[in-house]
C-alpha atoms as a PDB file:
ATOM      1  CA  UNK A   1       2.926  -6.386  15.935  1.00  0.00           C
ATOM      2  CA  UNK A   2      -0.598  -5.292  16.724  1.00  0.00           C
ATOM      3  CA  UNK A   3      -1.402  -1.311  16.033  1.00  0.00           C
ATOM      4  CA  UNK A   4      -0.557  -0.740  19.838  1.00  0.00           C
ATOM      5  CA  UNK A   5       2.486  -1.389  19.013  1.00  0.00           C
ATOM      6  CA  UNK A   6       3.142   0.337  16.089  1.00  0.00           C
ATOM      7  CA  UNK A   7       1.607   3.222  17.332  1.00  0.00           C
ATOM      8  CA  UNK A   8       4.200   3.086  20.137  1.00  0.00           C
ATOM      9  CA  UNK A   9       6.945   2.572  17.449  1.00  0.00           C
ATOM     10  CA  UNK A  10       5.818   5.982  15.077  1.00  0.00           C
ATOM     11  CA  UNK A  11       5.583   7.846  18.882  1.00  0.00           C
ATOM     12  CA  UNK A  12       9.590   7.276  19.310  1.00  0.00           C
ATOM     13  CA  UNK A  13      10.061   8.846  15.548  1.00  0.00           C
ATOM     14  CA  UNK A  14      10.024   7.569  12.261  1.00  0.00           C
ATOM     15  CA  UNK A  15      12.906   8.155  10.226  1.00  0.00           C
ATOM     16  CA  UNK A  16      12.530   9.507   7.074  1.00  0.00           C
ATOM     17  CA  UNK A  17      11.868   6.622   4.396  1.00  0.00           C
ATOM     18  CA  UNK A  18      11.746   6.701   0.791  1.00  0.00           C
ATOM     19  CA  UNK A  19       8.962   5.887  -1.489  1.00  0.00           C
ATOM     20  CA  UNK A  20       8.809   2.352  -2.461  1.00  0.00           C
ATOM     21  CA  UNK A  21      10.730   1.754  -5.721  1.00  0.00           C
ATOM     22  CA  UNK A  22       7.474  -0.038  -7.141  1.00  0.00           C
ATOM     23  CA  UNK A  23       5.301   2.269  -6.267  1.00  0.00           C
ATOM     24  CA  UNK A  24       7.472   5.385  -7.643  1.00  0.00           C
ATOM     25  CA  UNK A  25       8.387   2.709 -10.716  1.00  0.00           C
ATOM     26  CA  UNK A  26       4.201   2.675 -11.543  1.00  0.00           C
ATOM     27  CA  UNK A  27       2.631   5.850 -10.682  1.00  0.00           C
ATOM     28  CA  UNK A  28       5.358   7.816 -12.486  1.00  0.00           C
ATOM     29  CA  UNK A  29       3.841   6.323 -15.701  1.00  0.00           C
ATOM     30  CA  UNK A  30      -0.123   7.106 -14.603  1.00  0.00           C
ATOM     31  CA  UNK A  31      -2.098  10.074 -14.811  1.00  0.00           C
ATOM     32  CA  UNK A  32      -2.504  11.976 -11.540  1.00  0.00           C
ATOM     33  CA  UNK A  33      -5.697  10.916 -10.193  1.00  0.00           C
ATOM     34  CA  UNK A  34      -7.182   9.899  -6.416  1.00  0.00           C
ATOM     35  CA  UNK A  35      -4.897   7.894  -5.172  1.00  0.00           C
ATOM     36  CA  UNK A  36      -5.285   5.244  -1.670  1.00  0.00           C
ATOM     37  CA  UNK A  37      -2.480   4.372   0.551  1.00  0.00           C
ATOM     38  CA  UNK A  38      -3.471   1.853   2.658  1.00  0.00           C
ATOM     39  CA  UNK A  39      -1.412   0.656   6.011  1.00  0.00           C
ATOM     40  CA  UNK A  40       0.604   3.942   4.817  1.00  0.00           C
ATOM     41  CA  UNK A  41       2.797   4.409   8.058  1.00  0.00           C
ATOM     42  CA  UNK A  42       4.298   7.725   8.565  1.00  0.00           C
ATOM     43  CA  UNK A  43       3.234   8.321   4.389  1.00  0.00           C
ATOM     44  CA  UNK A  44       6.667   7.804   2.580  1.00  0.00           C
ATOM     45  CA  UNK A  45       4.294   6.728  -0.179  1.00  0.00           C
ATOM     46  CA  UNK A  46       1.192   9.107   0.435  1.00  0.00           C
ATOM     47  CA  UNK A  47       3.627  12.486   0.724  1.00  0.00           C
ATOM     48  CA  UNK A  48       5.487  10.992  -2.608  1.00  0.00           C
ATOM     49  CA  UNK A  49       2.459  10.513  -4.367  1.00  0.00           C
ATOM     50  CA  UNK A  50       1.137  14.275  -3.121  1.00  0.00           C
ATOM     51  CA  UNK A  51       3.960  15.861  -4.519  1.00  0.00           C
ATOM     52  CA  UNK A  52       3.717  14.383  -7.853  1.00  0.00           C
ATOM     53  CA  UNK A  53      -0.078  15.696  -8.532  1.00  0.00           C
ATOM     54  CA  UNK A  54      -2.067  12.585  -6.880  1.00  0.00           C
ATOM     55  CA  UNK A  55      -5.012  13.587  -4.702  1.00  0.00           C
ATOM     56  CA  UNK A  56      -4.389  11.148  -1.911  1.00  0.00           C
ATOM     57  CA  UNK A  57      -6.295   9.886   0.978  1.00  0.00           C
ATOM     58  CA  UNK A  58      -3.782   7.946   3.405  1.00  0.00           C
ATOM     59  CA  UNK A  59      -5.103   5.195   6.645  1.00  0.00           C
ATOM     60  CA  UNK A  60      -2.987   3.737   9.005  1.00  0.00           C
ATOM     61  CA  UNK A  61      -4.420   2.543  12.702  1.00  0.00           C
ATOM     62  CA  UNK A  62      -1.509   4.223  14.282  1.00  0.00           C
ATOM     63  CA  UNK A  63      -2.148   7.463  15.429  1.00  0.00           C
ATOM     64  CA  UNK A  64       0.996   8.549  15.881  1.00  0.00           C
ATOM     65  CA  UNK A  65       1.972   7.396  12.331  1.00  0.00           C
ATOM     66  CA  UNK A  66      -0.865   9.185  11.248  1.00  0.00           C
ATOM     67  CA  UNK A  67       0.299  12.429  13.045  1.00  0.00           C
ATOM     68  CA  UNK A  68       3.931  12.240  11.628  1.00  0.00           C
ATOM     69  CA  UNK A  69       2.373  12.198   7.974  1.00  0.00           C
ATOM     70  CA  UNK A  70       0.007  15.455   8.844  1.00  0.00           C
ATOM     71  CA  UNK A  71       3.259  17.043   9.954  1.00  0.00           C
ATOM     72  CA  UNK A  72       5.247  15.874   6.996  1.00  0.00           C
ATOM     73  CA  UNK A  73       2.722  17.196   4.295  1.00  0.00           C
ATOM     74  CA  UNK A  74       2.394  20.306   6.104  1.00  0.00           C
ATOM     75  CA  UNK A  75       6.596  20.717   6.092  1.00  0.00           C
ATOM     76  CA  UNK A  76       6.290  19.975   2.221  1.00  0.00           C
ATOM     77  CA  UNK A  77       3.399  22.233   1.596  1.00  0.00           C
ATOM     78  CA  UNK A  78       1.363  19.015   0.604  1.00  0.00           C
ATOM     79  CA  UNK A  79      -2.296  18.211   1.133  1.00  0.00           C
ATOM     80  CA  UNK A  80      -3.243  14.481   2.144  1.00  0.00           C
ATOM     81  CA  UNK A  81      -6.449  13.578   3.499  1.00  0.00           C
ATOM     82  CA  UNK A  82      -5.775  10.992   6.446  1.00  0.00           C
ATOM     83  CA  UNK A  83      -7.591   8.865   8.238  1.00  0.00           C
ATOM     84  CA  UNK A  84      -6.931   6.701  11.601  1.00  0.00           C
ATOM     85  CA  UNK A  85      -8.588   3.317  10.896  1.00  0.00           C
ATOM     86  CA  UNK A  86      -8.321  -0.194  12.144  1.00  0.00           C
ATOM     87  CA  UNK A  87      -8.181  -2.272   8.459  1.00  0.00           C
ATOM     88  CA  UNK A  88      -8.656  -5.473  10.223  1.00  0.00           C
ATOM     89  CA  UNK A  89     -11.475  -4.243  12.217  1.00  0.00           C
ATOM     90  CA  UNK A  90     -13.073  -3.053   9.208  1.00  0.00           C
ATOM     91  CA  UNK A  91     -13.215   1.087  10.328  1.00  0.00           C
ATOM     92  CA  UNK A  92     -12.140   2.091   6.735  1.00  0.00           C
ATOM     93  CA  UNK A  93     -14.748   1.124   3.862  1.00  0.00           C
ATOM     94  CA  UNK A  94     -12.850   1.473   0.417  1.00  0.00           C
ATOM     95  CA  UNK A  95     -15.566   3.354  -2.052  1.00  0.00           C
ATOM     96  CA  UNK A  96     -16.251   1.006  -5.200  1.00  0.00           C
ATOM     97  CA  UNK A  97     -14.621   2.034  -8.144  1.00  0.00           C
ATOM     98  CA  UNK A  98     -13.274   5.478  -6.308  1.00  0.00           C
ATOM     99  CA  UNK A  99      -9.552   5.013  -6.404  1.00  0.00           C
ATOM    100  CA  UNK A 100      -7.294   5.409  -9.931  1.00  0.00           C
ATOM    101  CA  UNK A 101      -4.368   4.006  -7.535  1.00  0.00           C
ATOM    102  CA  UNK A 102      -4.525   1.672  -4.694  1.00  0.00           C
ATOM    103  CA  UNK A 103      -1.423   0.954  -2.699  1.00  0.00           C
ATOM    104  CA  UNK A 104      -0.720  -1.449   0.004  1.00  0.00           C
ATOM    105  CA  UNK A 105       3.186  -2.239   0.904  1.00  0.00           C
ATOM    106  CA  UNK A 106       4.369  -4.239   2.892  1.00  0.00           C
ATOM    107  CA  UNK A 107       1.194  -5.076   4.953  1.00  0.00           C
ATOM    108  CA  UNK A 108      -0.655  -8.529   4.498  1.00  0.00           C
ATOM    109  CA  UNK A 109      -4.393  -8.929   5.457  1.00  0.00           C
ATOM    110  CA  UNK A 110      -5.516 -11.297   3.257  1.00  0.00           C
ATOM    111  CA  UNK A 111      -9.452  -9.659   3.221  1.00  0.00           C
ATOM    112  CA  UNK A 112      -8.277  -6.599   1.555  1.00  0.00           C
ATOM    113  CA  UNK A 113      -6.961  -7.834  -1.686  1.00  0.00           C
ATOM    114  CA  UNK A 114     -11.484  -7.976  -3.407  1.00  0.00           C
ATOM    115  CA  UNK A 115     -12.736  -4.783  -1.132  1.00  0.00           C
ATOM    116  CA  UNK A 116      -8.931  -2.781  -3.218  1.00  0.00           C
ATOM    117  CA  UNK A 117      -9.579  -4.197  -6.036  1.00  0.00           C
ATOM    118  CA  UNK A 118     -13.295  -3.261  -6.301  1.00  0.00           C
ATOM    119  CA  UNK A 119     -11.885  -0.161  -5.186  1.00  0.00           C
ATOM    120  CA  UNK A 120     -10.283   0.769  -8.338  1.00  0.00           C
ATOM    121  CA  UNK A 121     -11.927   2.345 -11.097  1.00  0.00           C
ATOM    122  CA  UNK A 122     -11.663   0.333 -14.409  1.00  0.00           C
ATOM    123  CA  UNK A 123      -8.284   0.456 -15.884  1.00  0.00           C
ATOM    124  CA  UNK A 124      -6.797   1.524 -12.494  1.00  0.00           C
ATOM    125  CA  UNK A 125      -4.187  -0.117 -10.992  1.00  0.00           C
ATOM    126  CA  UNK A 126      -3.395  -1.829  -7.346  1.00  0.00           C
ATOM    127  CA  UNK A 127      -0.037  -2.344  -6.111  1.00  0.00           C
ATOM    128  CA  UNK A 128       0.795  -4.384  -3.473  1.00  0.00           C
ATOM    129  CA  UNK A 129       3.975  -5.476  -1.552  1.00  0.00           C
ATOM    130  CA  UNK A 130       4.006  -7.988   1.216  1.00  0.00           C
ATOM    131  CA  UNK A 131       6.510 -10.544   3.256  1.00  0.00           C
ATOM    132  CA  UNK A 132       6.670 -14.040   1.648  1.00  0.00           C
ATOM    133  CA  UNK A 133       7.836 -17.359   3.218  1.00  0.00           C
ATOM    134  CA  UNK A 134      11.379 -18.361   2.821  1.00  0.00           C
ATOM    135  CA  UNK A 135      12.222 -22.017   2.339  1.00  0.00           C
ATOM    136  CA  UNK A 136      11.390 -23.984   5.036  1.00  0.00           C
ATOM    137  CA  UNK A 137       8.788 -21.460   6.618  1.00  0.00           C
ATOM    138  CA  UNK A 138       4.942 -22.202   7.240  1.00  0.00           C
ATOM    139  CA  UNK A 139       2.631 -19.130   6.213  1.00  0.00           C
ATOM    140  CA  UNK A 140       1.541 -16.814   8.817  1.00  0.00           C
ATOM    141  CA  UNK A 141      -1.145 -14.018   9.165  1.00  0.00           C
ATOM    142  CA  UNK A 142       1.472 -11.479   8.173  1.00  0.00           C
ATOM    143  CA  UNK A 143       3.294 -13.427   5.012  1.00  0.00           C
ATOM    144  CA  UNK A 144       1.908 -15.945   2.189  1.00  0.00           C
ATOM    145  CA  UNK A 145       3.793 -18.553   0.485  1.00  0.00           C
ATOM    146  CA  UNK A 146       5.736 -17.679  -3.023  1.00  0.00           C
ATOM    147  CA  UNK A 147       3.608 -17.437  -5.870  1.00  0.00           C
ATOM    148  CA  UNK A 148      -0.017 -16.561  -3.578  1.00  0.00           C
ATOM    149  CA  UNK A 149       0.094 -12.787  -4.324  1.00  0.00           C
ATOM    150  CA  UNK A 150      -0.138 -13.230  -7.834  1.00  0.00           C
ATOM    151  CA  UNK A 151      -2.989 -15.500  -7.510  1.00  0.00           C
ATOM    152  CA  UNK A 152      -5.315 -12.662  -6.348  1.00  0.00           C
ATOM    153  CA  UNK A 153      -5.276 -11.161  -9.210  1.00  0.00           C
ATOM    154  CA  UNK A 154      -6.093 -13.597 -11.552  1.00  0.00           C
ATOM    155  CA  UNK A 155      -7.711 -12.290 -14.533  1.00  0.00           C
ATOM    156  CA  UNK A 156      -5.929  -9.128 -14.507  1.00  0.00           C
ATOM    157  CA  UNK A 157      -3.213  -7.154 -16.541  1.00  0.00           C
ATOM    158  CA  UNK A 158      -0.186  -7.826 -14.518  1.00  0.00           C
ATOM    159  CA  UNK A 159       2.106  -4.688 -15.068  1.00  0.00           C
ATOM    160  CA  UNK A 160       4.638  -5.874 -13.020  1.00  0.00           C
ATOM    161  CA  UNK A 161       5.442  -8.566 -10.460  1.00  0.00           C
ATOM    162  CA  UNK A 162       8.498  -9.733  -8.821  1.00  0.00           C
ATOM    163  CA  UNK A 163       9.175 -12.057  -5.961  1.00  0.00           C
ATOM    164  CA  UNK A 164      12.752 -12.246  -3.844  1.00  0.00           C
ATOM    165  CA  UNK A 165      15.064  -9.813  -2.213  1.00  0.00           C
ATOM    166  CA  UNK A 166      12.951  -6.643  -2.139  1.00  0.00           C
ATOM    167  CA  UNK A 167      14.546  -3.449  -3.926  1.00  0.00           C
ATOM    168  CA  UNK A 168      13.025  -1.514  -1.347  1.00  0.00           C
ATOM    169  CA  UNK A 169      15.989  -0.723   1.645  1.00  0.00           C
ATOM    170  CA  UNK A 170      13.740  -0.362   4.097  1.00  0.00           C
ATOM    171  CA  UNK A 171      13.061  -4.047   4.068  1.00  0.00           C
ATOM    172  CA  UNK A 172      15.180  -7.395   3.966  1.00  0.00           C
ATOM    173  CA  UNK A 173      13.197 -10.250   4.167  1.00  0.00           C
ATOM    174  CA  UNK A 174      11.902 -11.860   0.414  1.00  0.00           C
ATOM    175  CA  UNK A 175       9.122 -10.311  -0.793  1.00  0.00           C
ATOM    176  CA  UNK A 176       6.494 -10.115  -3.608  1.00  0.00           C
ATOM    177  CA  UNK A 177       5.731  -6.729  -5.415  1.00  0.00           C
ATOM    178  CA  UNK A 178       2.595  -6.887  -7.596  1.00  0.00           C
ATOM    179  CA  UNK A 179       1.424  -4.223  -9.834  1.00  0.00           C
ATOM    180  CA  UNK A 180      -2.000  -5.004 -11.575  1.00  0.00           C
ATOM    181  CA  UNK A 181      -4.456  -3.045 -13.899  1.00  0.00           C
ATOM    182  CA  UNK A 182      -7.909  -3.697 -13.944  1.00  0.00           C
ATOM    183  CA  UNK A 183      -9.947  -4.711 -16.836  1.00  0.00           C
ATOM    184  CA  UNK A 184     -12.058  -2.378 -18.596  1.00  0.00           C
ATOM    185  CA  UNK A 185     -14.330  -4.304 -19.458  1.00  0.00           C
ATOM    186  CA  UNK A 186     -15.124  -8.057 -17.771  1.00  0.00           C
ATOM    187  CA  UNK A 187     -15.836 -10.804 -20.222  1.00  0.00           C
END
């Protein structure tokens, strides 16, 4: 689905979605800091996040999405700073070394993975969900084969990763959940 298309999809309503289990799982055992959400949708992650002490900054290209969070955080007395921004077409630049948390569920552009984990100051951690092939399935734009998430963080302090039936309810088809610390120091 292209951001048209989402957009149209956040303008009929959004239900009300909880955070991602991974997500909650990980930042519950960080220090408040700045915190990304990237591809955030209507902000189940971003308005969790606010409401635990992150400062957050939240980009989706869907307006309307975008507009559904800004109500949201208002409703819960939250501040989130959000931005509409086309990842793919590049309108967002992630600062270098900015970001104690960098979160991207359940969206897949492949391009993303250095410019987030640049993004991260050292010892900070990026967590990332996305669609995975199921047997018999050819990769596609929007999911990567088994085992390919984990390979983009080589070199880094896996805190967590997990690939199957997601825990999240929101989604059904397999997944991979990755949870990865920088290193302080590169040797």
């Amino acid at each position: 689905m292209d951001i048209r298309g989402w957009d149209e999809r956040y303008r009929f309503g959004s239900p009300e979605a909880q955070p991602t289990p991974l997500l909650i799982e990980i930042a519950s055992q960080l220090k408040p800091g700045r915190a990304l959400d990237l591809a955030c949708g209507a902000g189940r992650n971003a308005l969790w996040l606010a409401e635990h002490g992150w400062r957050v900054t939240a980009v989706d290209g869907a307006p309307a999405a975008i507009e559904t969070l800004r109500k949201r955080a208002a409703a819960r007395g939250v501040s989130v700073e959000t931005h509409v921004a086309d990842l793919e077409a590049g309108e967002f630049r992630i600062e270098e070394s900015a970001w104690d948390l960098i979160a991207i569920c359940y969206y897949l552009q492949r391009g993303l993975f250095e410019p987030a984990k640049r993004g991260v100051v050292p010892g900070g951690v990026v967590i990332a969900t996305v669609h995975i092939t199921e047997p018999g399935e050819e990769p596609t734009k929007h999911r990567l084969r088994p085992g390919q998430l984990k390979d983009y963080f080589r070199g880094w302090e896996i805190l967590h990763f997990r690939e199957g039936t997601p825990d999240d309810p929101e989604h059904r088809r397999a997944s991979a959940e990755i949870a990865a610390r920088r290193p302080v120091q590169l040797h």
